[in-house]
N, C-alpha and C. Protein backbone atom coordinates (compact mmCIF):
# COMPACT_ATOMS: atom_id res chain seq x y z
N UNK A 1 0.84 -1.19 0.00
CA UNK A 1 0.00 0.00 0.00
C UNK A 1 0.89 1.25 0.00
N UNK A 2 0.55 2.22 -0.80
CA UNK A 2 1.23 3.49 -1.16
C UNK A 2 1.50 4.21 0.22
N UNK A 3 0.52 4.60 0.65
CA UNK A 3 0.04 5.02 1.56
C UNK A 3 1.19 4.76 2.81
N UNK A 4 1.06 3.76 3.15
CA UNK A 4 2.09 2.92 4.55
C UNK A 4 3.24 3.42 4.31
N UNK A 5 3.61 2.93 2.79
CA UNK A 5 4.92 3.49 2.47
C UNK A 5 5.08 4.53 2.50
N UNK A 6 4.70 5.82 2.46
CA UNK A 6 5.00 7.05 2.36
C UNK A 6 5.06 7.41 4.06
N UNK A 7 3.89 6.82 4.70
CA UNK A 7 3.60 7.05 6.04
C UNK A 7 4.90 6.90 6.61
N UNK A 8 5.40 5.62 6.32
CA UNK A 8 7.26 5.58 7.03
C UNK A 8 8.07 6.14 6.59
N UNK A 9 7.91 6.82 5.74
CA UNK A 9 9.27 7.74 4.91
C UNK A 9 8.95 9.23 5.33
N UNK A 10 7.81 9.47 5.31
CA UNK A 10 7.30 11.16 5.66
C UNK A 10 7.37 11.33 7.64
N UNK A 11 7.63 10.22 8.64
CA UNK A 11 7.18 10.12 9.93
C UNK A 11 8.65 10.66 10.41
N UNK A 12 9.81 10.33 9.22
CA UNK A 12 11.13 10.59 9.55
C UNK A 12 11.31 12.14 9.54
N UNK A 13 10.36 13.11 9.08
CA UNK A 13 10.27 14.41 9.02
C UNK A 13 10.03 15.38 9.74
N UNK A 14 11.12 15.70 10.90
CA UNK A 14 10.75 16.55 12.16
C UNK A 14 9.65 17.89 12.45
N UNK A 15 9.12 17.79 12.91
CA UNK A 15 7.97 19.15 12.94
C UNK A 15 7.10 19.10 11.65
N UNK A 16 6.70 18.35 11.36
CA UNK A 16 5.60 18.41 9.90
C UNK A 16 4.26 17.61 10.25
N UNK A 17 3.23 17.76 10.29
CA UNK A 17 2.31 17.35 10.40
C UNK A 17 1.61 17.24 8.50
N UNK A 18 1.13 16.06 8.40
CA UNK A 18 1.21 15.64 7.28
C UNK A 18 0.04 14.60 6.95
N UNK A 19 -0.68 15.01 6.01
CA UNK A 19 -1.90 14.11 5.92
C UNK A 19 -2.02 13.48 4.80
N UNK A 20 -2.99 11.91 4.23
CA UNK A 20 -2.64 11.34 3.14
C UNK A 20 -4.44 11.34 2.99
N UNK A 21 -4.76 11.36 1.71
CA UNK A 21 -6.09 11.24 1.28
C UNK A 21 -5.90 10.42 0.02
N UNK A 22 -6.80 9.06 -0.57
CA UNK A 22 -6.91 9.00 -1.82
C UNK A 22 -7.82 9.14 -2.08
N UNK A 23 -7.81 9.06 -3.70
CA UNK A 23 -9.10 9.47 -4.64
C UNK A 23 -10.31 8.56 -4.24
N UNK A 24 -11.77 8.79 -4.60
CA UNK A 24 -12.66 8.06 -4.49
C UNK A 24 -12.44 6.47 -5.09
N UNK A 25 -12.48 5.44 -4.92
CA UNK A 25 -12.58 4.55 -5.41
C UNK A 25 -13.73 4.28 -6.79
N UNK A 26 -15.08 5.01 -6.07
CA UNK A 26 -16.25 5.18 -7.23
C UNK A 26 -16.41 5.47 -8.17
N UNK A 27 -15.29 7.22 -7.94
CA UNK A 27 -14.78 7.75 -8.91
C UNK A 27 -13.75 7.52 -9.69
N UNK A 28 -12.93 6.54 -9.09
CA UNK A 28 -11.93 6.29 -9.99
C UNK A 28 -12.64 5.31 -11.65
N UNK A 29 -13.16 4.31 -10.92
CA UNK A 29 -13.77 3.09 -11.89
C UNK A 29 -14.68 4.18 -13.01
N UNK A 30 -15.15 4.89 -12.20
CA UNK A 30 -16.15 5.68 -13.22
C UNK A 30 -15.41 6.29 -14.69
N UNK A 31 -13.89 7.16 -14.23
CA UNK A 31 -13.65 7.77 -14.85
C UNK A 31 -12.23 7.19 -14.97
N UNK A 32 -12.03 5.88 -14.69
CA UNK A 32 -10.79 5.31 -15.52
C UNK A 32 -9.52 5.93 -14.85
N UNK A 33 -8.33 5.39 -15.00
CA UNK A 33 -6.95 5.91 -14.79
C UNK A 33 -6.71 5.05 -13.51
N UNK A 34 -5.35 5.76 -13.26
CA UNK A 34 -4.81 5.57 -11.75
C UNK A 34 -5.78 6.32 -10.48
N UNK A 35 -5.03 5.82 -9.53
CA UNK A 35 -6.09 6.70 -8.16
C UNK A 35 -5.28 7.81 -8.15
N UNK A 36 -5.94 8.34 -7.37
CA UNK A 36 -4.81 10.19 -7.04
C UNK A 36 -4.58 10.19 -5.74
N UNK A 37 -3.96 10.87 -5.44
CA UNK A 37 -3.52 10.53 -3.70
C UNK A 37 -3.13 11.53 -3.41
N UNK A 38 -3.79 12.82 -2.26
CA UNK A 38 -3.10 13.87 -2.15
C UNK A 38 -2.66 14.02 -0.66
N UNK A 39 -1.73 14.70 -0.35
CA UNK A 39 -0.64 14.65 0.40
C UNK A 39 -0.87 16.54 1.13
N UNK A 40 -1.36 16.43 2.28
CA UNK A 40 -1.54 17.52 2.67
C UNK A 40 -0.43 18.00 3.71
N UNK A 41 0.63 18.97 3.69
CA UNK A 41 1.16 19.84 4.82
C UNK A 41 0.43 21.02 5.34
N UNK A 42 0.50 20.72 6.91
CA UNK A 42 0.30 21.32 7.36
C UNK A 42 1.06 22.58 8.67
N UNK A 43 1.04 23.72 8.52
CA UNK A 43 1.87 24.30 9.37
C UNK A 43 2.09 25.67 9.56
N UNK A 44 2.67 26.64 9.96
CA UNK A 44 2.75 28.25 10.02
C UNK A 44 3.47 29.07 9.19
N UNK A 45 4.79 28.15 9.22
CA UNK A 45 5.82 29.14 8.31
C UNK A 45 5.86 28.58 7.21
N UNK A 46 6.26 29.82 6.49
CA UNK A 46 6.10 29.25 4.90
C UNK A 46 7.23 28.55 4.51
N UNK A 47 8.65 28.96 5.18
CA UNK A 47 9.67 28.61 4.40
C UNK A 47 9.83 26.94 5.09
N UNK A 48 9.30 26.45 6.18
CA UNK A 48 9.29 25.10 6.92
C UNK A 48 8.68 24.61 5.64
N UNK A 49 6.94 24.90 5.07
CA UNK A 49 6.02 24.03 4.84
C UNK A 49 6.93 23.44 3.34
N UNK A 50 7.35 24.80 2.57
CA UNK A 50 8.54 24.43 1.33
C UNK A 50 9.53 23.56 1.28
N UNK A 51 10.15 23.76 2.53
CA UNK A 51 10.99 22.57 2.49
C UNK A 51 10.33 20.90 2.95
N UNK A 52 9.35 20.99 3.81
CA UNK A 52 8.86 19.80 3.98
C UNK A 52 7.94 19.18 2.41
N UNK A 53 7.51 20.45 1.77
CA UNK A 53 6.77 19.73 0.94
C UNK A 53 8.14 19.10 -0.53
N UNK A 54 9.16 19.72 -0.59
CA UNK A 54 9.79 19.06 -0.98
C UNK A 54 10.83 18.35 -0.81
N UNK A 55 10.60 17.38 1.28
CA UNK A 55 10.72 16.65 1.21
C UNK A 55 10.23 15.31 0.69
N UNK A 56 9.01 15.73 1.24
CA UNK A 56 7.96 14.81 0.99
C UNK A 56 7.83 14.41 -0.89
N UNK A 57 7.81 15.75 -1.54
CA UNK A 57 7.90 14.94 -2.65
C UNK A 57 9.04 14.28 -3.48
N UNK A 58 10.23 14.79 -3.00
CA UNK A 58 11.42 13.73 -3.11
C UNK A 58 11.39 12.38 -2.84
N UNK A 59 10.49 12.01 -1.30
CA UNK A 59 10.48 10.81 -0.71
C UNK A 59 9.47 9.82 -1.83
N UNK A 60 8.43 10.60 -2.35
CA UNK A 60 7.18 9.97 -3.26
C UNK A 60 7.77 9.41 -5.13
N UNK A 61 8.70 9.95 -5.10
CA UNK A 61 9.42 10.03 -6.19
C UNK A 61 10.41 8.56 -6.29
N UNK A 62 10.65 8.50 -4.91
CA UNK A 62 11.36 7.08 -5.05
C UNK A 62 10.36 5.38 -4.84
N UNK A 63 9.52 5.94 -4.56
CA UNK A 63 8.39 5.26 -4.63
C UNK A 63 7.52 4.62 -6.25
N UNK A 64 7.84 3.21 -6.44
CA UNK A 64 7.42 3.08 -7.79
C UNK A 64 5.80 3.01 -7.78
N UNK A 65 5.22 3.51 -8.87
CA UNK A 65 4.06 3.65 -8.85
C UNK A 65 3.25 5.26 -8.92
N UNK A 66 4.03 5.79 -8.32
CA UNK A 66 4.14 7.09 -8.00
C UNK A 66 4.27 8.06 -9.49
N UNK A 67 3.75 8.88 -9.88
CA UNK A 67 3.86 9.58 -11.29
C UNK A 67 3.29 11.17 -11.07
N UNK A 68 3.83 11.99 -11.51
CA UNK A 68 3.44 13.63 -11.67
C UNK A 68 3.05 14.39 -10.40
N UNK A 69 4.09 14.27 -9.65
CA UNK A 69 3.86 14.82 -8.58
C UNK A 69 4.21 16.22 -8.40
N UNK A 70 3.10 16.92 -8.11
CA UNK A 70 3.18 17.93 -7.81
C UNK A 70 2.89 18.65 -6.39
N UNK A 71 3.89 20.62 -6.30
CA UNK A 71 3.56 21.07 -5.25
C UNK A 71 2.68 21.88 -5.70
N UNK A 72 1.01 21.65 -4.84
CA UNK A 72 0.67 23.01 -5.64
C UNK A 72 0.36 24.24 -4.52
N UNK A 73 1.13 24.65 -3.64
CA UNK A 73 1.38 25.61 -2.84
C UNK A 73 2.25 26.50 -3.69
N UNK A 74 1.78 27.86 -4.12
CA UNK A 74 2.22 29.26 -4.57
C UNK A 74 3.06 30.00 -3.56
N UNK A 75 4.45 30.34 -3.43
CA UNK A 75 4.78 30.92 -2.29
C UNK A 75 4.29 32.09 -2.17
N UNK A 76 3.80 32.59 -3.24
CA UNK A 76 3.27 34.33 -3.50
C UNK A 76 1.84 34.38 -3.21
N UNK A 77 1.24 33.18 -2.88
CA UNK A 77 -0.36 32.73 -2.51
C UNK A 77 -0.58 31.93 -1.59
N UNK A 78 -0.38 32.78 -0.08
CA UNK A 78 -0.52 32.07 1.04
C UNK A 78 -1.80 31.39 1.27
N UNK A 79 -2.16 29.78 1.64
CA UNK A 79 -3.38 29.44 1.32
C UNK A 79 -3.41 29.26 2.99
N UNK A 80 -5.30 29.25 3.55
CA UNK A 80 -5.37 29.78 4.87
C UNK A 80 -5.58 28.23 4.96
């Protein structure tokens, strides 16, 4: 499971609180493809959440299965 795996690779990441969601299952069958799996940081400072989020997506990258990962946090568009 994707999931587990990331869970032990992202737990090694000091001060990050970090959440995993996948896609609907319902929706997946409906509309075909892979599942999507999004990967939430959470936290105060911006320049922490940047570097954790590209820890995290370094860590997802070595993970096979794994494809087009993106950050989509804007540093110029603080999201609340």
């Amino acid at each position: 499971d994707i999931i587990k795996r990331l869970r032990k690779i992202t737990e090694k990441i000091p001060g990050a609180t970090i959440r995993f969601s996948a896609e609907d299952p319902i929706e997946a069958m409906v509309f075909g493809g892979g599942g999507r799996l999004a990967v939430e940081l959470y936290g105060h400072n911006m320049d922490d959440a940047r570097e954790y989020a590209e820890a995290v997506k370094s860590a997802m990258a070595g993970v096979e299965g794994i494809e087009d990962i993106e950050i989509s946090r804007e540093e110029e568009k603080p999201e609340r």
